[in-house]
Protein backbone atom coordinates (compact mmCIF):
# COMPACT_ATOMS: atom_id res chain seq x y z
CA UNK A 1 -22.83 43.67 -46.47
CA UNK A 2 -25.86 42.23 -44.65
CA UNK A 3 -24.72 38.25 -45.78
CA UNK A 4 -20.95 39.02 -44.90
CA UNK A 5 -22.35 40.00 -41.27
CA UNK A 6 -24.60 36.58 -41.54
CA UNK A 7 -21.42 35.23 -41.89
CA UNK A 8 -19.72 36.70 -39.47
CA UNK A 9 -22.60 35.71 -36.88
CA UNK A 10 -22.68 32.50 -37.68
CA UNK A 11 -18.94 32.03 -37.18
CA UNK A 12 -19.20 33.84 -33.90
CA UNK A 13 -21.76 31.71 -32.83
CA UNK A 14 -20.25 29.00 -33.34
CA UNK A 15 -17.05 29.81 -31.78
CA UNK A 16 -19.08 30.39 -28.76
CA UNK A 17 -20.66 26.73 -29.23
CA UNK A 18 -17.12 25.36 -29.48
CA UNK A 19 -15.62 27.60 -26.19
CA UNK A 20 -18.55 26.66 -24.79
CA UNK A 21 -18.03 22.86 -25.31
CA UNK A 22 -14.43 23.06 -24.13
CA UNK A 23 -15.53 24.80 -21.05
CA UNK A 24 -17.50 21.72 -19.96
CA UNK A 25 -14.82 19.12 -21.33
CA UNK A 26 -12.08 21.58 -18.98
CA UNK A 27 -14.62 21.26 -15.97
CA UNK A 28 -14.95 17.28 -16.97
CA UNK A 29 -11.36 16.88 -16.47
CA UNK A 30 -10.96 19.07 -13.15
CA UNK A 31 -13.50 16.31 -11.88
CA UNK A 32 -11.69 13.94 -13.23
CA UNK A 33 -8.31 14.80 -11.87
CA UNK A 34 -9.71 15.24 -8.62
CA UNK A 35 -11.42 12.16 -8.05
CA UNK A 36 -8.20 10.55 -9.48
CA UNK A 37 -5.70 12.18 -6.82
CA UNK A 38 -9.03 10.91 -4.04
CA UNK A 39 -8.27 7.34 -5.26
CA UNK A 40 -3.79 7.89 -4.96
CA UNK A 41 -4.84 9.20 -1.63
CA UNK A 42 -7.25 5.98 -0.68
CA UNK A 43 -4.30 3.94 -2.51
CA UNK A 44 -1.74 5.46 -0.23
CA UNK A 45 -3.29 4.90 2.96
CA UNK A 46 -4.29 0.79 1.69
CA UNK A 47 -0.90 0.66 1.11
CA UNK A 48 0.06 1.62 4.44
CA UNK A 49 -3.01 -0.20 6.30
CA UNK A 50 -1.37 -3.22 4.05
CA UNK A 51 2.04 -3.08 5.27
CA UNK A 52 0.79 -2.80 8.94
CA UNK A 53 -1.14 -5.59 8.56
CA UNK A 54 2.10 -7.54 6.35
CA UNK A 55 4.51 -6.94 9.49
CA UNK A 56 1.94 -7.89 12.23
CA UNK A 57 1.30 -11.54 9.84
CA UNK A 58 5.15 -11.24 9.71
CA UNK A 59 5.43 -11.30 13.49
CA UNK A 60 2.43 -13.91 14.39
CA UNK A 61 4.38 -16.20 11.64
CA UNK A 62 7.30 -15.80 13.71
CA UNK A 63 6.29 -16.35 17.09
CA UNK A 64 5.65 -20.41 16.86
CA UNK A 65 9.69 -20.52 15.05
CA UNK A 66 11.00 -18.54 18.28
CA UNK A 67 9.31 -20.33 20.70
CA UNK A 68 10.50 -23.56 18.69
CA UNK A 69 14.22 -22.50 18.53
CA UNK A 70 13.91 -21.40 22.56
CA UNK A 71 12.59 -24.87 23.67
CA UNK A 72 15.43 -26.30 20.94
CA UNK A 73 17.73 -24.43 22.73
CA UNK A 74 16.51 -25.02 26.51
CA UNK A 75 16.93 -28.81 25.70
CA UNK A 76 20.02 -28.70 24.07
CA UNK A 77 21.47 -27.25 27.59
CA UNK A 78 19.26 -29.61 29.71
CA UNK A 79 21.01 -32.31 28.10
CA UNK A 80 24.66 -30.92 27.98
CA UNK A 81 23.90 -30.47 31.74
CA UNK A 82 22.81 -33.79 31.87
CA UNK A 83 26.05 -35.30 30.01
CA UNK A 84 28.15 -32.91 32.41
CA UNK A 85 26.65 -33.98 35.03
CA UNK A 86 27.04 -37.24 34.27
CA UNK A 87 30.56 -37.08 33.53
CA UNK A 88 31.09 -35.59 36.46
CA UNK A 89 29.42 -37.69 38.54
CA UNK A 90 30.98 -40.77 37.12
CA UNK A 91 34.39 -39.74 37.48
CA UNK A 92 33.89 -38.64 41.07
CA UNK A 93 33.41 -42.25 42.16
């Protein structure tokens, strides 16, 4: 009897050992899974600090094209005033 309760102890204390073991490899993970959702949330916000900083590149970019295509266009109707003007004037005498 007293080796089958030997037995028995030793089973039991390892059992303990082992839930013991998974106890710290549960609380591991919690820690990890934690600090993982910290980084999505750090990720999130880059990506939206990212796509501020995309459209404001986006409209600097722009701004020398517009300002191109308005001086394109304010001498495009300088001259067709010009040409009218001439065209009027000439016919006129």
């Amino acid at each position: 009897m007293e080796e089958y309760m030997k037995e028995v102890y030793e089973r039991l204390t390892a059992a303990a050992a082992s839930a013991k073991s998974a106890h710290h490899r549960i609380d591991n993970m919690e820690q990890l899974v934690q600090s993982i959702n910290t980084i999505a949330v750090e990720i999130r916000a880059m990506r939206e600090d990212v796509n501020e900083i995309y459209e404001r590149l986006s409209e600097l970019e722009d701004r020398p094209r517009r300002r191109f295509d308005m001086i394109l266009d304010k001498v495009i109707v300088s001259l067709a005033g010009v040409l009218l003007g001439i065209l009027f004037g000439s016919s006129a005498l």
